[in-house]
Protein backbone atom coordinates (compact mmCIF):
# COMPACT_ATOMS: atom_id res chain seq x y z
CA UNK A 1 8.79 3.82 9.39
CA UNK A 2 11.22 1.00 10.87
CA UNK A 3 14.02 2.30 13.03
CA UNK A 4 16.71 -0.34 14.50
CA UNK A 5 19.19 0.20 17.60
CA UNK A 6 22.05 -0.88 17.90
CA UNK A 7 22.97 -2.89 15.08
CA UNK A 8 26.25 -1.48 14.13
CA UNK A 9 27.03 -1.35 17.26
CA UNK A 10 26.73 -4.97 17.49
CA UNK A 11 28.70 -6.28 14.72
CA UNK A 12 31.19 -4.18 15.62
CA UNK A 13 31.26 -5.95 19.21
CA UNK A 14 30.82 -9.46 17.71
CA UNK A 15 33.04 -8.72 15.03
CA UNK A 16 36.22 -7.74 18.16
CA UNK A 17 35.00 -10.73 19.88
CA UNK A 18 35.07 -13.06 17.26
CA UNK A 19 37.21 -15.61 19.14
CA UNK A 20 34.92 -15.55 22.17
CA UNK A 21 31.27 -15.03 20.32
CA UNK A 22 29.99 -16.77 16.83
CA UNK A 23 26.24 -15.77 17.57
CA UNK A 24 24.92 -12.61 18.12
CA UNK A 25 21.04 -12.54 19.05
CA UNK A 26 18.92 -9.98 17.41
CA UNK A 27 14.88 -9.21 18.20
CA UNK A 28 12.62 -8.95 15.53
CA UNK A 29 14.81 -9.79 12.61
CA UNK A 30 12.24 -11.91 10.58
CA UNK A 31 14.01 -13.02 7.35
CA UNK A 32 10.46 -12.53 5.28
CA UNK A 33 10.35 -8.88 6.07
CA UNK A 34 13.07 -5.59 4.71
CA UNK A 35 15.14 -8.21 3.57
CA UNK A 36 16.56 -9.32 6.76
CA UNK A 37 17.31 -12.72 5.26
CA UNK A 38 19.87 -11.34 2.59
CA UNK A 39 20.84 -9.01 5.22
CA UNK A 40 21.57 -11.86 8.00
CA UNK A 41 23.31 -13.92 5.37
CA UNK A 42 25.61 -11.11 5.14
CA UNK A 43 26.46 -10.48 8.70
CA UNK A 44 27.61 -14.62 8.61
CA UNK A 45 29.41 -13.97 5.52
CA UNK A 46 31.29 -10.89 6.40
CA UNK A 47 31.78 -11.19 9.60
CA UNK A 48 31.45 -15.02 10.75
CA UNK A 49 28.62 -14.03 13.07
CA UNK A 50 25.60 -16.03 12.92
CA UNK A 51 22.50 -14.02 13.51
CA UNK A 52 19.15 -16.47 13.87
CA UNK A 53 16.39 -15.30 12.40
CA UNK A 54 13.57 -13.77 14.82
CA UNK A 55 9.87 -13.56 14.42
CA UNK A 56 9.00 -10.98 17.39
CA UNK A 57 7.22 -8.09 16.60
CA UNK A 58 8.37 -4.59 17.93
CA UNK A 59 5.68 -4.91 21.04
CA UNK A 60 7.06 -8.22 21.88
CA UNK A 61 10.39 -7.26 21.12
CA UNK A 62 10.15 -4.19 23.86
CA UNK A 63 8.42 -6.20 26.32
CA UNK A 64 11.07 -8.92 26.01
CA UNK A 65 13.78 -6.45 26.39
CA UNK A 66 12.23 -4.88 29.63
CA UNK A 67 11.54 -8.10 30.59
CA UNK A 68 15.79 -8.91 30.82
CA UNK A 69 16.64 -5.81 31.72
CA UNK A 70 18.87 -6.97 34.39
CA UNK A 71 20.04 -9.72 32.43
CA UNK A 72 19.94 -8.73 28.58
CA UNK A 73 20.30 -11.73 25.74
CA UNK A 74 19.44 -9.32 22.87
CA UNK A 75 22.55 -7.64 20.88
CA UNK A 76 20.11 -5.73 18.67
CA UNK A 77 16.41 -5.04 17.98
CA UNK A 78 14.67 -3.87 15.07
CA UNK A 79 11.56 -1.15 16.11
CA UNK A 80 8.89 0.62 14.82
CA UNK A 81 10.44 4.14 15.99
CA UNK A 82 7.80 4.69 18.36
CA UNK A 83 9.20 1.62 20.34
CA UNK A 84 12.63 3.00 19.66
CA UNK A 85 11.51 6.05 21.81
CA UNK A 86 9.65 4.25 24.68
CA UNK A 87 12.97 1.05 24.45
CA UNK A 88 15.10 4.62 25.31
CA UNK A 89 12.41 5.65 28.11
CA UNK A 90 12.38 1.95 29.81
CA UNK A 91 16.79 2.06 29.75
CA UNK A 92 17.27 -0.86 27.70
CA UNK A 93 19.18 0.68 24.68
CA UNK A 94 22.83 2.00 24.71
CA UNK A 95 24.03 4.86 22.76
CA UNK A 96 26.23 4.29 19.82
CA UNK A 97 26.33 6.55 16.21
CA UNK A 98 27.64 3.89 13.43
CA UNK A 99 29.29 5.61 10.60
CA UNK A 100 27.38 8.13 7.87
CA UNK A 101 25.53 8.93 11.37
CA UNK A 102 25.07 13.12 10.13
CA UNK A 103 23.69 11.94 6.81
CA UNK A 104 20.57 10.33 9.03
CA UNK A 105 17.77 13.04 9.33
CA UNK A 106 17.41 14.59 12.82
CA UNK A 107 14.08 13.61 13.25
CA UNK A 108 14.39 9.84 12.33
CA UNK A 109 17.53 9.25 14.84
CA UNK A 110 18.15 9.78 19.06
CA UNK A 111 20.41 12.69 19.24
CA UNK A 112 22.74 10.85 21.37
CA UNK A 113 22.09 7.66 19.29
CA UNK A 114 19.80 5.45 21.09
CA UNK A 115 17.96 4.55 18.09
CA UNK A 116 18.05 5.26 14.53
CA UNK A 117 16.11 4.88 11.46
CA UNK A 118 17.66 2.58 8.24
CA UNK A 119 14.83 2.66 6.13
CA UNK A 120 11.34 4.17 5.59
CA UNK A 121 8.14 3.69 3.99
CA UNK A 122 5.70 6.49 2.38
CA UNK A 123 2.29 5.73 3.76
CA UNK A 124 -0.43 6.11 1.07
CA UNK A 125 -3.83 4.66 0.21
CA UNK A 126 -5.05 2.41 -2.36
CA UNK A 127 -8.20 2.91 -3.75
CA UNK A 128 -10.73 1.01 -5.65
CA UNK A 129 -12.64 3.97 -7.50
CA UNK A 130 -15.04 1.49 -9.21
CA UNK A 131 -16.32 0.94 -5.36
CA UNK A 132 -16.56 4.48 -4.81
CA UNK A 133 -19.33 4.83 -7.15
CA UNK A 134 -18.52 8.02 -8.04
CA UNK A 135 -17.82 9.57 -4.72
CA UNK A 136 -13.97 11.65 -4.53
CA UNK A 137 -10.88 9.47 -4.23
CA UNK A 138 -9.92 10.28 -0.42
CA UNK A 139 -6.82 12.43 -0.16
CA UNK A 140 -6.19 12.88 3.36
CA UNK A 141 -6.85 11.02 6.90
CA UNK A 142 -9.50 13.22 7.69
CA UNK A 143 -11.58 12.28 4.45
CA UNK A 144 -11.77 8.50 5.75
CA UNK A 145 -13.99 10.07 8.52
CA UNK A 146 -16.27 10.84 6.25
CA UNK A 147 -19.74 9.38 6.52
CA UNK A 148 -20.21 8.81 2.42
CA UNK A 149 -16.64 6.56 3.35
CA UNK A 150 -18.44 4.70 6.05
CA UNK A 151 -18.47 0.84 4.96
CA UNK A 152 -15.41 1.17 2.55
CA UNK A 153 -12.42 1.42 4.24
CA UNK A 154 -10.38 -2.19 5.16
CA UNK A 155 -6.92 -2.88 6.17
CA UNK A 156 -4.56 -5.57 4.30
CA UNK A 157 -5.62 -9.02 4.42
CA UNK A 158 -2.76 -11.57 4.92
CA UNK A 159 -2.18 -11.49 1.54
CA UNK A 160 -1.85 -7.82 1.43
CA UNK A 161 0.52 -7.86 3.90
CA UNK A 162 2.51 -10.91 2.47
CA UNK A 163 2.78 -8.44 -0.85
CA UNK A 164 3.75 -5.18 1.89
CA UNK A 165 6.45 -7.25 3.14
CA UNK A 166 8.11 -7.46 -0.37
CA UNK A 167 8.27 -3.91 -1.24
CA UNK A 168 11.15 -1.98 -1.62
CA UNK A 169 12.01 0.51 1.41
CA UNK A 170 14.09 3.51 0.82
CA UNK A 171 17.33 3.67 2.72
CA UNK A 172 17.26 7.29 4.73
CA UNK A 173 20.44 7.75 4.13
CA UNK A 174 20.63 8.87 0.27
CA UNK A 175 24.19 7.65 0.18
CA UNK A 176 22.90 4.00 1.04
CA UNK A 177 20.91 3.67 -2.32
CA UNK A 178 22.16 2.40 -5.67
CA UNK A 179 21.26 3.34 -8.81
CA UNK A 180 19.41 -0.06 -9.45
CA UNK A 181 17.64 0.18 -6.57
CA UNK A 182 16.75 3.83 -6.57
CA UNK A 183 15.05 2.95 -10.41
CA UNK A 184 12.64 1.27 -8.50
CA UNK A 185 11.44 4.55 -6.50
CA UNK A 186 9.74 7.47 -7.63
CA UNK A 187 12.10 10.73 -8.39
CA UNK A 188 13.82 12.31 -5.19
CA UNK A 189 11.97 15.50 -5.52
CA UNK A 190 8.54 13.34 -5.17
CA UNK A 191 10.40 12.51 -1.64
CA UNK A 192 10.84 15.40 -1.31
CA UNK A 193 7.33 16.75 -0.34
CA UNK A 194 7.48 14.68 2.99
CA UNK A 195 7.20 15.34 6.07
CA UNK A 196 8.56 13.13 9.01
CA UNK A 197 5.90 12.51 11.82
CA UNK A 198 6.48 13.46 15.20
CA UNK A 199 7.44 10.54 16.75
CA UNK A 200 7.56 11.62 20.06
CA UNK A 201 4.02 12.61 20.35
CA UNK A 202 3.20 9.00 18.97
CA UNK A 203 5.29 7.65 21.73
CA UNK A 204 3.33 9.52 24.29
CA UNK A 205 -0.40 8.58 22.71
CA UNK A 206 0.68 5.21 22.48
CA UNK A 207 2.33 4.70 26.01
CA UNK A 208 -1.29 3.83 27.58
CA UNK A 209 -1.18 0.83 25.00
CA UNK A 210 2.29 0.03 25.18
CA UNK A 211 2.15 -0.24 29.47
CA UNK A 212 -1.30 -1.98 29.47
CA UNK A 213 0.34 -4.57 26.24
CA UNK A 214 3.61 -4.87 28.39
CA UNK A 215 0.99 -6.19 31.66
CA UNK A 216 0.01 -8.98 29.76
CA UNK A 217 2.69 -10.76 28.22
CA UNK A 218 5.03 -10.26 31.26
């Protein structure tokens, strides 16, 4: 799940200060990945704001924005929504609710709109069966943990990821979604069988990482 703050918020600031701003700067905006090059393309074509393209990922993006806290050059940043969370806990986000805000799940936005999600991703496993040998196709976290799994279990190479960073991810909003691109999703009841994480408890296992990460790059 991606989450990203502020970014109505910020075309609708660069958009009233046209005259005095033609570039707003956004973290983590890498045209490659959700589409963010159509999207920037957009923002210059609707708006007259140039947005450059960014290649930051969401740690580097929250370490950068702690980094300026008391001088900020970001407009908007695009998180993982366990980032979104800690960004909120380190005082580096604003609240703002962009339009359509109540058709956004309450567990994938801030209630007072410090972050919020745009898009999501089902997580799910692929599985080679003809390397199983015979063994059950895994069907839950737990079975990875498995000894008879031991040996078998990788994560995307580069090209795996390169393919990742092409696939289609549903808008959370069902409003958002077109009939074209909805044909390219499974039905909405299949959807409809999951469950949002709880983010905050992510936030909290992950804060050890996220301080000791934030050490070393500042």
């Amino acid at each position: 799940m991606r989450i990203v703050t502020f970014l109505a918020a910020c075309l609708a600031l660069a958009a009233a200060q046209l005259a005095q701003a033609q570039t707003a700067i956004c973290y983590n905006c890498p045209p490659e990945w959700a589409d963010w090059g159509t999207e920037l393309r957009a923002i210059q074509e609707h708006t007259g704001v140039t947005v450059p393209p960014d290649n930051k990922n969401s740690g580097q993006s929250l370490a950068q924005l702690v980094a300026e806290r008391a001088s900020p050059v970001a407009d908007m940043t695009y998180l993982g929504v366990t980032f979104g969370i800690q960004a909120r806990q380190a005082g580096v986000t604003a609240a703002y609710k962009p339009a359509h805000w109540d058709e956004i799940p309450a567990g994938l936005k801030d209630p007072e709109g410090h972050w919020f999600t745009i898009h999501s991703g089902t997580l799910g496993f692929m599985v080679n069966v003809d390397a199983l040998h015979g063994k059950p196709v895994p069907r839950s976290w737990a079975d990875l943990l498995k000894p008879e799994y031991k040996g078998l279990i990788v994560v995307l190479s580069d090209a795996g990821q390169a393919i990742w960073a092409n696939a289609f991810l549903r808008p959370v909003r069902a409003s958002a979604i077109s009939k074209a691109a909805a044909a390219h999703f499974l039905p909405a009841a299949d959807y409809a069988r999951a469950r949002t994480v709880d983010y905050g408890h992510m936030a909290a296992v992950q804060k050890a990482f996220s301080e000791r990460y934030l050490r070393e790059v500042q």
